[in-house]
C-alpha atoms as a PDB file:
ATOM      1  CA  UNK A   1       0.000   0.000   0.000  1.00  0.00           C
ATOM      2  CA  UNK A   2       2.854   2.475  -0.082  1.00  0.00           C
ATOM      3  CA  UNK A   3       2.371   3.019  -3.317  1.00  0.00           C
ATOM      4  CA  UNK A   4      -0.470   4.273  -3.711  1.00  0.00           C
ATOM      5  CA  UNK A   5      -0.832   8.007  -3.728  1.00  0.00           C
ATOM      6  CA  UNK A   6      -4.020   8.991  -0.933  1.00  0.00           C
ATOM      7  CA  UNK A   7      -4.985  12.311  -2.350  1.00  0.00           C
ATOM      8  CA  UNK A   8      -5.165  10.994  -5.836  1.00  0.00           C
ATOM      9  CA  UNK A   9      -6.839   7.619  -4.771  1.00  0.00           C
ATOM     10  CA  UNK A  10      -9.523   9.552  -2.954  1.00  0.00           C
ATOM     11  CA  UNK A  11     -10.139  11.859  -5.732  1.00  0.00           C
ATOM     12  CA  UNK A  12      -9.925   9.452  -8.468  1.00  0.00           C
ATOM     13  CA  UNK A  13     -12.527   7.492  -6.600  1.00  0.00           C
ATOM     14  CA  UNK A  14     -14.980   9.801  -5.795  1.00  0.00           C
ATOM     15  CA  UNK A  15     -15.100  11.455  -9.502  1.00  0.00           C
ATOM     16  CA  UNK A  16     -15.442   7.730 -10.884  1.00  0.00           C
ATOM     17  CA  UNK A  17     -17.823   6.767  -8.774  1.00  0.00           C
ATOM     18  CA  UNK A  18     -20.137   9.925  -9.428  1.00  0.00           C
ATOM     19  CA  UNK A  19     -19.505   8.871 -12.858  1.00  0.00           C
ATOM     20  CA  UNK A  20     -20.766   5.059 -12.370  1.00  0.00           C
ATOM     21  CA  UNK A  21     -23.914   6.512 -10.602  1.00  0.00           C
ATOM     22  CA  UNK A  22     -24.800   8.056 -13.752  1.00  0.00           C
ATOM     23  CA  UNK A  23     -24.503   5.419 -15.919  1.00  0.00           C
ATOM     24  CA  UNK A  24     -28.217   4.441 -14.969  1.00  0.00           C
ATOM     25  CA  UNK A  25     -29.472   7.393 -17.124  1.00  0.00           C
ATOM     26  CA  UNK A  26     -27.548   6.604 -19.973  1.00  0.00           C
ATOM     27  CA  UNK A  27     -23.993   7.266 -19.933  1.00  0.00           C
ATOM     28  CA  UNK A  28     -22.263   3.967 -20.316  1.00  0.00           C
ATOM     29  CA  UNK A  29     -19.047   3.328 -18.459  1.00  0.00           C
ATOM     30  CA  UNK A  30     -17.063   2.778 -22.033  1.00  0.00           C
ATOM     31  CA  UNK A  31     -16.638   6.221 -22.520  1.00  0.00           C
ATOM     32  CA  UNK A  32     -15.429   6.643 -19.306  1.00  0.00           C
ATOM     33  CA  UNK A  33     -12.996   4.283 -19.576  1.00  0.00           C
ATOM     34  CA  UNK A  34     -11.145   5.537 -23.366  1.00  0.00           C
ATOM     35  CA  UNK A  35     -11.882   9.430 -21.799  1.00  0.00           C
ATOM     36  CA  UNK A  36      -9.850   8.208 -18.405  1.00  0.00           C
ATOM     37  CA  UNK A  37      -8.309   5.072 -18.368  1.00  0.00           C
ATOM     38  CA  UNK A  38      -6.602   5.234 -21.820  1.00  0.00           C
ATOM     39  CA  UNK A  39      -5.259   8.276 -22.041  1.00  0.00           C
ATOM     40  CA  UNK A  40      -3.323   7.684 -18.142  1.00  0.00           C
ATOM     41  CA  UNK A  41      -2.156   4.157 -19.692  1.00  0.00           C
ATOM     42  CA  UNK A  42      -1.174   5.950 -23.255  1.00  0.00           C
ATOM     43  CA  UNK A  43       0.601   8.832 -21.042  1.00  0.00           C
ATOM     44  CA  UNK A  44       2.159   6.722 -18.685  1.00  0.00           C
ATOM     45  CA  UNK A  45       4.098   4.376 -21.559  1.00  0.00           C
ATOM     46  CA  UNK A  46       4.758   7.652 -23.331  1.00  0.00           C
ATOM     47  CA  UNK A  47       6.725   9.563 -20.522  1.00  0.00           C
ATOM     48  CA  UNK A  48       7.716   6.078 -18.630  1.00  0.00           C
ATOM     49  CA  UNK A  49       9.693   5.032 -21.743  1.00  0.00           C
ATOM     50  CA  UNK A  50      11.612   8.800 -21.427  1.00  0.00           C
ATOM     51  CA  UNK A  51      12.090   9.562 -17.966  1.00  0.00           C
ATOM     52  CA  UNK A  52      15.040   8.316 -15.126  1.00  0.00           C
ATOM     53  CA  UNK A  53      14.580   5.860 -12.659  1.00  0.00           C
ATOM     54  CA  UNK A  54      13.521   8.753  -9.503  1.00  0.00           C
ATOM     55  CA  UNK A  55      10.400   9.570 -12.163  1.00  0.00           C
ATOM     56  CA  UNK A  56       9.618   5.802 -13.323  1.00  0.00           C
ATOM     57  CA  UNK A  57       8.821   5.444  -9.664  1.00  0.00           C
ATOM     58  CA  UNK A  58       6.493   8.645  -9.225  1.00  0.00           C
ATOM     59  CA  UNK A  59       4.409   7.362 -12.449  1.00  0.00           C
ATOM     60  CA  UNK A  60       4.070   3.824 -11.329  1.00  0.00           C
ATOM     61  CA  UNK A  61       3.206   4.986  -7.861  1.00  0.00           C
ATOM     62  CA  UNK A  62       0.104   6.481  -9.674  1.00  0.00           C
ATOM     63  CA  UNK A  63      -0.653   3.713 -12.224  1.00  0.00           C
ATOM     64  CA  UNK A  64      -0.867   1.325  -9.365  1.00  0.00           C
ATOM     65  CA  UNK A  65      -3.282   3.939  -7.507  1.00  0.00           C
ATOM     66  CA  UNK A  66      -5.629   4.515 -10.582  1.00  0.00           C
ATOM     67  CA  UNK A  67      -5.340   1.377 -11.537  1.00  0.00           C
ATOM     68  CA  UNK A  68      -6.778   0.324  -8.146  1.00  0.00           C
ATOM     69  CA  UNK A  69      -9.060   3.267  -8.142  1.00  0.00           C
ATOM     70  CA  UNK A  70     -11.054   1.979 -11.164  1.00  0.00           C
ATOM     71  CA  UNK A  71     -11.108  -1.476  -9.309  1.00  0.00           C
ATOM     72  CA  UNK A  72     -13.136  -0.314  -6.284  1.00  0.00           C
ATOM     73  CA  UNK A  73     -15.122   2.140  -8.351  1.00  0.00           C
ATOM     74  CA  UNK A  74     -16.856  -0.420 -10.073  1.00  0.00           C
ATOM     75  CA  UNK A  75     -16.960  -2.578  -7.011  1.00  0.00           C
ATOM     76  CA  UNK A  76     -19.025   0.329  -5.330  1.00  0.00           C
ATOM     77  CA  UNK A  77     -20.997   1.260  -8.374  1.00  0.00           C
ATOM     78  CA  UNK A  78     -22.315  -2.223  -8.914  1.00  0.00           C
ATOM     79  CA  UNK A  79     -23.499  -2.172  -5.236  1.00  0.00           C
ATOM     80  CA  UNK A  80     -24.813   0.574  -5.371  1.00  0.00           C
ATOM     81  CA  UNK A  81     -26.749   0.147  -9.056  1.00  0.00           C
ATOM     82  CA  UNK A  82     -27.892  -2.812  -6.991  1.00  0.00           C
ATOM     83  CA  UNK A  83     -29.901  -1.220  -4.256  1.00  0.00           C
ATOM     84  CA  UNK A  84     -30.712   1.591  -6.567  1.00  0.00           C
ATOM     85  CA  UNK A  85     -32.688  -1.269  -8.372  1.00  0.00           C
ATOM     86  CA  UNK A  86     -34.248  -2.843  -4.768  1.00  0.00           C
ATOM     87  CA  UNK A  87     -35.623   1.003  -3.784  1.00  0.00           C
ATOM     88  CA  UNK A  88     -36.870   1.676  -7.030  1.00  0.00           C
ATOM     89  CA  UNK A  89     -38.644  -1.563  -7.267  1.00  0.00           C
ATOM     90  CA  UNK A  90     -40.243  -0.842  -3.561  1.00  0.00           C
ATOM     91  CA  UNK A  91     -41.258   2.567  -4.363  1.00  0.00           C
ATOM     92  CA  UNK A  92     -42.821   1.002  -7.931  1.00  0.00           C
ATOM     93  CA  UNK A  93     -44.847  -1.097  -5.915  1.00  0.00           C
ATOM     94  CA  UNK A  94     -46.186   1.646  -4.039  1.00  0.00           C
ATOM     95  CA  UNK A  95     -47.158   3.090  -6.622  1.00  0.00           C
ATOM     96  CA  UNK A  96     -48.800   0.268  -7.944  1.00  0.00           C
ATOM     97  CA  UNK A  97     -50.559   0.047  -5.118  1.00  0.00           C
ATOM     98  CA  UNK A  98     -51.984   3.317  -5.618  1.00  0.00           C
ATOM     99  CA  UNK A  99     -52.896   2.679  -9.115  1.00  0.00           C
ATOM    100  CA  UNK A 100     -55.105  -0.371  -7.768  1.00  0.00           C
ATOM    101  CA  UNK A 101     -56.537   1.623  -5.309  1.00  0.00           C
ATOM    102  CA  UNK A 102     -57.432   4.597  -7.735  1.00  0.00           C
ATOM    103  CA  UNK A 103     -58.887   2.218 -10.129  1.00  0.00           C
ATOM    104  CA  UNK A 104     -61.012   0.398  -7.508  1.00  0.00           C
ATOM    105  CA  UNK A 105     -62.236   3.905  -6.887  1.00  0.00           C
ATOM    106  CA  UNK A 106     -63.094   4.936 -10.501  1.00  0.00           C
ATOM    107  CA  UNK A 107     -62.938   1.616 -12.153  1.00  0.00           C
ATOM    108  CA  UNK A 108     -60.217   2.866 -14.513  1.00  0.00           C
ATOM    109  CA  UNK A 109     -56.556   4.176 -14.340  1.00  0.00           C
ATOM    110  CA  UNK A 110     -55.115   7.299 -13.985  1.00  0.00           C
ATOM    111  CA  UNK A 111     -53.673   8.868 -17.321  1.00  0.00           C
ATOM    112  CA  UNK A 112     -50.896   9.965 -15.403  1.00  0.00           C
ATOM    113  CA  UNK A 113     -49.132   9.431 -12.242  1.00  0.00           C
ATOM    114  CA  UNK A 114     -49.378  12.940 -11.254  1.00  0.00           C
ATOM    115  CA  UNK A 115     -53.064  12.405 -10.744  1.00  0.00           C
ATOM    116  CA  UNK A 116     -52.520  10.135  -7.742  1.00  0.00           C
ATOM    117  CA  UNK A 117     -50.802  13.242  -5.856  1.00  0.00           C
ATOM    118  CA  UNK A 118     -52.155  13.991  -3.045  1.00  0.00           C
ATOM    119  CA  UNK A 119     -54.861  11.540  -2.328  1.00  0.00           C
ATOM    120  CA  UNK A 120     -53.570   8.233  -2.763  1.00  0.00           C
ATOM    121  CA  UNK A 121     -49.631   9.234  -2.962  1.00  0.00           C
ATOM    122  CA  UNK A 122     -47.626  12.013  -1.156  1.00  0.00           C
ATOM    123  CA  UNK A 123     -45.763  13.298  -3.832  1.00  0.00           C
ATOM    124  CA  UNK A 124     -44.551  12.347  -7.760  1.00  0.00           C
ATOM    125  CA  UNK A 125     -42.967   9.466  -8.124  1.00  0.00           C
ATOM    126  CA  UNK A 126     -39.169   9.319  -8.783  1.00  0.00           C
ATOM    127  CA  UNK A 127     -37.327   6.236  -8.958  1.00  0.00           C
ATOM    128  CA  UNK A 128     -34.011   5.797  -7.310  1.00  0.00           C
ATOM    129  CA  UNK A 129     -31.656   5.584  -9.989  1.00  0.00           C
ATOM    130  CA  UNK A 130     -28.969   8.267 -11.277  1.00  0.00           C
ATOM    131  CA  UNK A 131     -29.521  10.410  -8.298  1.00  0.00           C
ATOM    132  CA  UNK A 132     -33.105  10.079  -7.887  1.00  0.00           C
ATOM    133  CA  UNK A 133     -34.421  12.751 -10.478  1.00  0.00           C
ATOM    134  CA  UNK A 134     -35.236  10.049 -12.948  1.00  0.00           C
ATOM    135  CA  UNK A 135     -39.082   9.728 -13.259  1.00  0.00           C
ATOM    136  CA  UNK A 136     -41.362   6.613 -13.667  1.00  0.00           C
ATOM    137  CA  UNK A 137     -42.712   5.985 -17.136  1.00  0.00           C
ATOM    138  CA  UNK A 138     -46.438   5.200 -16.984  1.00  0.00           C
ATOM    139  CA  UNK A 139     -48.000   3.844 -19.947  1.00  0.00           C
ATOM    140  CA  UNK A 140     -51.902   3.057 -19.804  1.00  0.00           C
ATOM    141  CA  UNK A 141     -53.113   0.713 -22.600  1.00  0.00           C
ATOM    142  CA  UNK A 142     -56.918   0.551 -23.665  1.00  0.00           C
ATOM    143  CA  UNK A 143     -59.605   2.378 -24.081  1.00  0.00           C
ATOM    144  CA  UNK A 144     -60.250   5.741 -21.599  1.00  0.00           C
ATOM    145  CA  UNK A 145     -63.845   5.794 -23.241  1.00  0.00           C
ATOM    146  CA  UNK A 146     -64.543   2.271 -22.011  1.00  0.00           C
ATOM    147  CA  UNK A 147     -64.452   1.866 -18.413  1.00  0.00           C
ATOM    148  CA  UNK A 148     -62.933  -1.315 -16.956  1.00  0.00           C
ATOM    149  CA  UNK A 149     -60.687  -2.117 -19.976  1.00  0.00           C
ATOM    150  CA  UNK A 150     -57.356  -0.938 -18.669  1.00  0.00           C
ATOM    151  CA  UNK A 151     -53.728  -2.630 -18.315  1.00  0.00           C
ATOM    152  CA  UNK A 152     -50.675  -0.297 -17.737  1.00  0.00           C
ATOM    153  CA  UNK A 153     -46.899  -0.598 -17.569  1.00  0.00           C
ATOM    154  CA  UNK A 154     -44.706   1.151 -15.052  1.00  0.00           C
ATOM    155  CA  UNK A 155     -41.212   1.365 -16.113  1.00  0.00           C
ATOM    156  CA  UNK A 156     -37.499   2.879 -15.016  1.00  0.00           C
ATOM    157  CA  UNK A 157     -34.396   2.816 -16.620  1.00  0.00           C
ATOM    158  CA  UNK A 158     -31.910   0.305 -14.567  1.00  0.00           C
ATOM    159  CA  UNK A 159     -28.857   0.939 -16.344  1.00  0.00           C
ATOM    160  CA  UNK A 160     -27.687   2.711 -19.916  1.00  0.00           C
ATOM    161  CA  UNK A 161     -29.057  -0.306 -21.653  1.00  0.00           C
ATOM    162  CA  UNK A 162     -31.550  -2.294 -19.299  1.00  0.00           C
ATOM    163  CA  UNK A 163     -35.283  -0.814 -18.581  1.00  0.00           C
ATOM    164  CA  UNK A 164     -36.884  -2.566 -15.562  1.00  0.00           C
ATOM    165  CA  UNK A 165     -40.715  -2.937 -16.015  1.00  0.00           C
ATOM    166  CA  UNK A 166     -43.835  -3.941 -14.279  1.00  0.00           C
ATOM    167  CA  UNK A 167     -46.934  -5.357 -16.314  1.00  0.00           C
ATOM    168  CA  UNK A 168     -50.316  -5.175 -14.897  1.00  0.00           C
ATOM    169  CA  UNK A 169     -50.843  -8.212 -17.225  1.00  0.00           C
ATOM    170  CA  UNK A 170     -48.698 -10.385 -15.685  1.00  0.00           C
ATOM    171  CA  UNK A 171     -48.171  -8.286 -12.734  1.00  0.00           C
ATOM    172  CA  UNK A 172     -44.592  -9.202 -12.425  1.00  0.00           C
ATOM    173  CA  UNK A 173     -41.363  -6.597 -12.681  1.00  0.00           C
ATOM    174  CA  UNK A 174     -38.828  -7.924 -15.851  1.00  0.00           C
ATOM    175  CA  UNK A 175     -35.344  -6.205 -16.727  1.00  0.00           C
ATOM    176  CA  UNK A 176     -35.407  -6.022 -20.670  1.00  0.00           C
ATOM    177  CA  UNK A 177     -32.664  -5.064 -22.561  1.00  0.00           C
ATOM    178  CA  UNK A 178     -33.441  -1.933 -24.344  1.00  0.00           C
ATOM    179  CA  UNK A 179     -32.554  -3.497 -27.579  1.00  0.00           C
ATOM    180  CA  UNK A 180     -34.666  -6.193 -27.381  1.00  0.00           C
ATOM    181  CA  UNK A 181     -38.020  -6.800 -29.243  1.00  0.00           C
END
């Protein structure tokens, strides 16, 4: 562990991992690795190949650091993408809850969530991914003239390229790739 460069660890960490938190909105982590990653590596092996022994020690002190850096980044991140997931999934089911309630009430669904606000939930709905911000897409299917003939889909983006969904249908939550069809 002495070579690893504290100031630089902690700062490298905390900027990566503010990055990683974001990737559930859609940044993906492969530009962060050719903005970051590459460009230290390509750097290092350009100046390493130049410099005397006293400065081939300073650089590997920090390749070893970012290098490490990038390791428990990602270790975090995917924790934390993790329980972003669980707490959006709880708070989806509260508001599905809601949505049940609303339409045993009026025998159909709201045409949007903001319409549950303040009766049968406190406030609008915002998932826990990114840094919370990122709203809950509600889509109603069928007929608003024809009472009773109603399914819906709740739905909030997991990571850049995974959407995690709950079907009234089969009233079950499913990660699909956004690709998919």
């Amino acid at each position: 562990m002495k070579n690893i460069n504290w100031k630089y660890f902690i700062a490298s960490f905390i900027i990566l991992t503010t990055m990683s938190i974001q990737a559930p909105i859609g940044i993906t982590l492969f530009p962060l690795i050719v903005i970051f990653v590459l460009p230290l590596l390509v750097l290092y092996w350009l100046v390493y190949a130049r410099v005397g022994e006293k400065r081939k020690s300073f650089l590997y002190k920090y390749l070893i650091t970012t290098i490490f850096v990038i390791l428990i980044s990602f270790i975090v991140s995917i924790g934390l993408i993790r329980w972003q997931t669980v707490k959006s999934i709880e708070q989806g089911n509260n508001i599905v809850n809601a949505l049940e309630v609303y339409y045993s009430a009026h025998n159909k669904y709201p045409e949007k969530l903001k319409e549950l606000v303040p009766q049968y939930i406190n406030e609008a709905p915002h998932s826990y991914m990114g840094y919370g911000n990122v709203e809950y897409l509600y889509l109603v299917r069928g007929n608003f003239n024809t009472e009773g003939s109603y399914s819906y889909t709740l739905t909030f983006p997991n990571t850049a390229i995974f959407n995690t969904t709950y079907d009234s249908d089969t009233r079950k939550w499913e990660t699909i790739s956004q690709f998919s069809k």
